[in-house]
C-alpha atoms as a PDB file:
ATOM      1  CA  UNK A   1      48.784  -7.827 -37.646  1.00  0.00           C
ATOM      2  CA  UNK A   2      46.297  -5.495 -39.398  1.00  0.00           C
ATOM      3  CA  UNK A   3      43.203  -5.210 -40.959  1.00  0.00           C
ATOM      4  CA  UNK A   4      40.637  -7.695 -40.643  1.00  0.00           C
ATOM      5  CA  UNK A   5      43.327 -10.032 -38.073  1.00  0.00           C
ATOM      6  CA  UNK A   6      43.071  -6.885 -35.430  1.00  0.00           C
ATOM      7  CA  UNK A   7      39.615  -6.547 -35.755  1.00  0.00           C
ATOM      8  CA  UNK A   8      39.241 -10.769 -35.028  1.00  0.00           C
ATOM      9  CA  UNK A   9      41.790 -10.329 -32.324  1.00  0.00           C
ATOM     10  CA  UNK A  10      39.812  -7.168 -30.856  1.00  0.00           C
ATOM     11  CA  UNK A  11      36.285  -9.570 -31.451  1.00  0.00           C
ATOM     12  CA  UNK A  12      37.296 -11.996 -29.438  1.00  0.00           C
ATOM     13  CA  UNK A  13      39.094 -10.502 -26.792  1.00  0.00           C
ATOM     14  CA  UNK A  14      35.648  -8.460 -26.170  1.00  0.00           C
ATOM     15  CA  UNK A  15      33.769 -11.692 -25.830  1.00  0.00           C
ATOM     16  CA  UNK A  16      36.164 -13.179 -23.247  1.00  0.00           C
ATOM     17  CA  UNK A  17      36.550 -10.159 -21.434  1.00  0.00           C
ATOM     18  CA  UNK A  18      32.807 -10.556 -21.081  1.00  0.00           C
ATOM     19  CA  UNK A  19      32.198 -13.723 -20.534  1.00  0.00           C
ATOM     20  CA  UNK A  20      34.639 -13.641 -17.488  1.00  0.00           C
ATOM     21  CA  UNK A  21      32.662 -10.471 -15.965  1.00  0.00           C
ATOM     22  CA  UNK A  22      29.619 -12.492 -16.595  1.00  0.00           C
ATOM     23  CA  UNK A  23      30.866 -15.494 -14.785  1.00  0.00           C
ATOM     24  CA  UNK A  24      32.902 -13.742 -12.398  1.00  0.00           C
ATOM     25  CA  UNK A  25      29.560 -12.380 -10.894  1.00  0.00           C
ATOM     26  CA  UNK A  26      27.644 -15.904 -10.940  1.00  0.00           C
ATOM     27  CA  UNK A  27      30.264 -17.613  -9.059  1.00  0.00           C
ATOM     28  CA  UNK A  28      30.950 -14.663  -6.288  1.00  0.00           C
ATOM     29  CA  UNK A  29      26.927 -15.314  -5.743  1.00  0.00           C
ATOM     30  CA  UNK A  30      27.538 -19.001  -5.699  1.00  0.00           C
ATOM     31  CA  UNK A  31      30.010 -18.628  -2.923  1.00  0.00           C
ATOM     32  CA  UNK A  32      27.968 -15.943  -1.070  1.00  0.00           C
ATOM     33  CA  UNK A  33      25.053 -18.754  -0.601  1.00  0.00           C
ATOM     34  CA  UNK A  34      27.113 -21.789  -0.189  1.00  0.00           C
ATOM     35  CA  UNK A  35      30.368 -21.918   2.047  1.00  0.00           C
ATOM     36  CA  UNK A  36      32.401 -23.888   0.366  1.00  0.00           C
ATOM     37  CA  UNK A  37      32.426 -25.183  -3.389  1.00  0.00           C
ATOM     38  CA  UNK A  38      34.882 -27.073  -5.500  1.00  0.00           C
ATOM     39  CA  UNK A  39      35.515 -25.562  -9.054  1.00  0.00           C
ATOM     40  CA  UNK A  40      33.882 -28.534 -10.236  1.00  0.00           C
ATOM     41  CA  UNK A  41      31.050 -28.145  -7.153  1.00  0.00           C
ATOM     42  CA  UNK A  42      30.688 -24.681  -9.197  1.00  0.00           C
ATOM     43  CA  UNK A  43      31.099 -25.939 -12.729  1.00  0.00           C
ATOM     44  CA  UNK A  44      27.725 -28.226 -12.103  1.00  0.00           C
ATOM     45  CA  UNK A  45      25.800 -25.718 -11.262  1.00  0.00           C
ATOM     46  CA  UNK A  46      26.573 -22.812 -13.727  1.00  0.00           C
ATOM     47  CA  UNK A  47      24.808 -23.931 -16.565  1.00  0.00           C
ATOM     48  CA  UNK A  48      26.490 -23.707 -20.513  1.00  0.00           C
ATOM     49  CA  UNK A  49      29.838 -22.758 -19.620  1.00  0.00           C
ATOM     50  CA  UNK A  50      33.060 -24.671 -19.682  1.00  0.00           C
ATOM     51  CA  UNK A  51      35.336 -26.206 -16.926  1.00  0.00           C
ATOM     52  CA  UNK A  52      37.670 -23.938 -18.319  1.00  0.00           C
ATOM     53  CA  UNK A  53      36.274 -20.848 -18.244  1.00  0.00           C
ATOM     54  CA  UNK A  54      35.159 -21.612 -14.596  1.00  0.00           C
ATOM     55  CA  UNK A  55      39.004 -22.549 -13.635  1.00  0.00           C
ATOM     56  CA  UNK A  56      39.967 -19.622 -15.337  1.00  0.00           C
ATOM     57  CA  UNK A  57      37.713 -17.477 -13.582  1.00  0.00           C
ATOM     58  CA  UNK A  58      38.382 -18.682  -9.804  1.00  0.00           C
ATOM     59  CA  UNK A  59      41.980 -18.165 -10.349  1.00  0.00           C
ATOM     60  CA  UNK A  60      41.551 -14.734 -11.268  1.00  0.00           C
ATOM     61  CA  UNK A  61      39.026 -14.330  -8.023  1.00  0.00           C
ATOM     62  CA  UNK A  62      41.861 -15.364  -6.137  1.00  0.00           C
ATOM     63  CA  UNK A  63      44.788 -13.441  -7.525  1.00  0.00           C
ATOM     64  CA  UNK A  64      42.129  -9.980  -7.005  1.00  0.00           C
ATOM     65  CA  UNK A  65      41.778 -11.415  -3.740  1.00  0.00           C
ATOM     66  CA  UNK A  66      37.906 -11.630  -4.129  1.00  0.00           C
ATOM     67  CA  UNK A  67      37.742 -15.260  -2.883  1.00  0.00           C
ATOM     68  CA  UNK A  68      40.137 -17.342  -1.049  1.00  0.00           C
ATOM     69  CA  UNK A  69      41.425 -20.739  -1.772  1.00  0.00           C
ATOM     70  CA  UNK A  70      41.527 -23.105   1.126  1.00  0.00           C
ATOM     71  CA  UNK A  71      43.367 -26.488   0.759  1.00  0.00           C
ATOM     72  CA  UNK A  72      42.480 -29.066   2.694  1.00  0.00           C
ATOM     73  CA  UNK A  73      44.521 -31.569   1.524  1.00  0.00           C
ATOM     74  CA  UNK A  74      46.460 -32.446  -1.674  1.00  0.00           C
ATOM     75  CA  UNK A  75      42.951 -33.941  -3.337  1.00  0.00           C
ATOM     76  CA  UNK A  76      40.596 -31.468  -2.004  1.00  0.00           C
ATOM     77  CA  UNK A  77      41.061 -27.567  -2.531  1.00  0.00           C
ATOM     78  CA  UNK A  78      37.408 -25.252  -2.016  1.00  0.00           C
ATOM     79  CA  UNK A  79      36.734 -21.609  -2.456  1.00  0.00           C
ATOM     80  CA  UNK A  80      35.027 -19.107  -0.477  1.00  0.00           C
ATOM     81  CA  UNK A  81      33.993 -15.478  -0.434  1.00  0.00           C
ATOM     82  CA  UNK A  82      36.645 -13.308   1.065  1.00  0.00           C
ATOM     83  CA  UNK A  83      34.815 -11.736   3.625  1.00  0.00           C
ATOM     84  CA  UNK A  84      37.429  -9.353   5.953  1.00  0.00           C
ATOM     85  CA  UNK A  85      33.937  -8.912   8.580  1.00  0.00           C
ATOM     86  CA  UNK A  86      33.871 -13.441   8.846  1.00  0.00           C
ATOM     87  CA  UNK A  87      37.392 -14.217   9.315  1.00  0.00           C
ATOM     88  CA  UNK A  88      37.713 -17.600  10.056  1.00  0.00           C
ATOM     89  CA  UNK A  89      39.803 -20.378  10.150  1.00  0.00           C
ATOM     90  CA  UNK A  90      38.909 -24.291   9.473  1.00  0.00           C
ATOM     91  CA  UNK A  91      38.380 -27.692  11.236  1.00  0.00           C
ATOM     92  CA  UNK A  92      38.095 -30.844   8.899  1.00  0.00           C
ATOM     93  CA  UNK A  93      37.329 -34.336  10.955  1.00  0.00           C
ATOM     94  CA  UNK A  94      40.225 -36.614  10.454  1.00  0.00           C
ATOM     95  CA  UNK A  95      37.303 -39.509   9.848  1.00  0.00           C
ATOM     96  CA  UNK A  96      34.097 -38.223   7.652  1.00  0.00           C
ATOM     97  CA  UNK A  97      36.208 -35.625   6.655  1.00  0.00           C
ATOM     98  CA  UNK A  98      33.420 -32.704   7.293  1.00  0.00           C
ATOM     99  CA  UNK A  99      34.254 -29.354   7.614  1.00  0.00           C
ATOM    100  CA  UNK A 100      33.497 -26.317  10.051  1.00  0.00           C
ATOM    101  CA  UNK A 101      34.031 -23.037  10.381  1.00  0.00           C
ATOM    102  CA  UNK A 102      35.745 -22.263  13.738  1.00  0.00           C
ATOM    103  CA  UNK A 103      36.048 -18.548  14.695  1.00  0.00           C
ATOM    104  CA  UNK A 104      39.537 -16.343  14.374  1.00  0.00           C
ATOM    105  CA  UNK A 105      41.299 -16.448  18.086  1.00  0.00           C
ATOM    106  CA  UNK A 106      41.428 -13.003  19.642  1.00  0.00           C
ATOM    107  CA  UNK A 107      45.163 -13.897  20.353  1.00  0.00           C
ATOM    108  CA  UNK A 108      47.711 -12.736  18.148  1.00  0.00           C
ATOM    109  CA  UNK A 109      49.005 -15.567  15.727  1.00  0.00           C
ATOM    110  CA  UNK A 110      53.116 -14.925  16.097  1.00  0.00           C
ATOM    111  CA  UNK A 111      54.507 -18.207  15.502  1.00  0.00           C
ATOM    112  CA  UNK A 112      58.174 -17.069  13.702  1.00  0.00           C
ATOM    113  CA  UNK A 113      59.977 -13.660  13.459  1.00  0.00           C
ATOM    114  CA  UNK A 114      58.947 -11.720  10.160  1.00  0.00           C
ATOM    115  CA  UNK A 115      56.236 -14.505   9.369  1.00  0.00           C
ATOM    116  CA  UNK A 116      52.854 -13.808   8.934  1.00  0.00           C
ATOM    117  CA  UNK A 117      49.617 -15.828   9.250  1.00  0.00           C
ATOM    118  CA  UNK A 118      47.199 -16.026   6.729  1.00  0.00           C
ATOM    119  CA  UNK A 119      44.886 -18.508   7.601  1.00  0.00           C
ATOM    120  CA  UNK A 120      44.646 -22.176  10.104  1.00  0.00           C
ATOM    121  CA  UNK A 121      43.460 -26.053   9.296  1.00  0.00           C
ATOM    122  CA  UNK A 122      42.719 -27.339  12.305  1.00  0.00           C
ATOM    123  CA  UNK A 123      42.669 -31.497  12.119  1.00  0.00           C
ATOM    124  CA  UNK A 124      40.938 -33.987  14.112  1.00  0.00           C
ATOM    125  CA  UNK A 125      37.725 -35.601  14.562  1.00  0.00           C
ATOM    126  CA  UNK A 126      34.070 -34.312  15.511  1.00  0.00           C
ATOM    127  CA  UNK A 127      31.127 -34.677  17.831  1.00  0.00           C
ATOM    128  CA  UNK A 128      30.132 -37.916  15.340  1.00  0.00           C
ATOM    129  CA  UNK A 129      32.985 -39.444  14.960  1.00  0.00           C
ATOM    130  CA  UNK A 130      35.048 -38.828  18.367  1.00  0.00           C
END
């Protein structure tokens, strides 16, 4: 390709390259104020941009290791900052289904030889619904 194709691919390229830098920042600062969002929890409240981008966007936070994914079950993945000084690990009530942070143990999580740890779901039900 040459010509006035490079200069279109070059054109656009910029503008995406942007636009992710752009959004990149506004959903970090998202995250930073709320705990946990959905990509579509996010999506609502970046105004003028599409699902895409936003999807788009959170998986590259993830692969630079600037946010973490946390699943919580097949139907229910959130993102968070990933913040080395709050490690922390989850509980999610069996019954409502909400969600708190519960601190890192100070023991060392060895569970299998040449395994290692990256994060805990702890299940079962809270002060409400226990």
């Amino acid at each position: 390709m040459g010509g006035i194709g490079c200069i279109l691919s070059y054109a656009n390229n910029l503008h995406e390259n942007m636009s992710i830098n752009i959004y990149r920042d506004k959903i970090i600062k998202l995250l930073e104020k709320n705990h946990l969002l959905s990509i579509s929890d996010i999506h609502k409240k970046i105004s003028g941009v599409d699902y895409s981008t936003v999807y788009r966007n959170i998986e590259q936070l993830v692969v630079d290791e600037e946010i973490k994914k946390v699943v919580f079950d097949k139907g229910r993945i959130m993102y968070e900052v990933n913040n080395t000084q709050n490690n922390h690990d989850h509980f999610v009530c069996n019954s409502c289904g909400a969600v708190d942070e519960l601190e890192r143990p100070v023991f060392n999580l060895r569970l299998l030889k040449n395994h290692a740890v990256t994060d805990v779901l702890v299940r079962g039900f809270c002060r409400n619904c226990n």
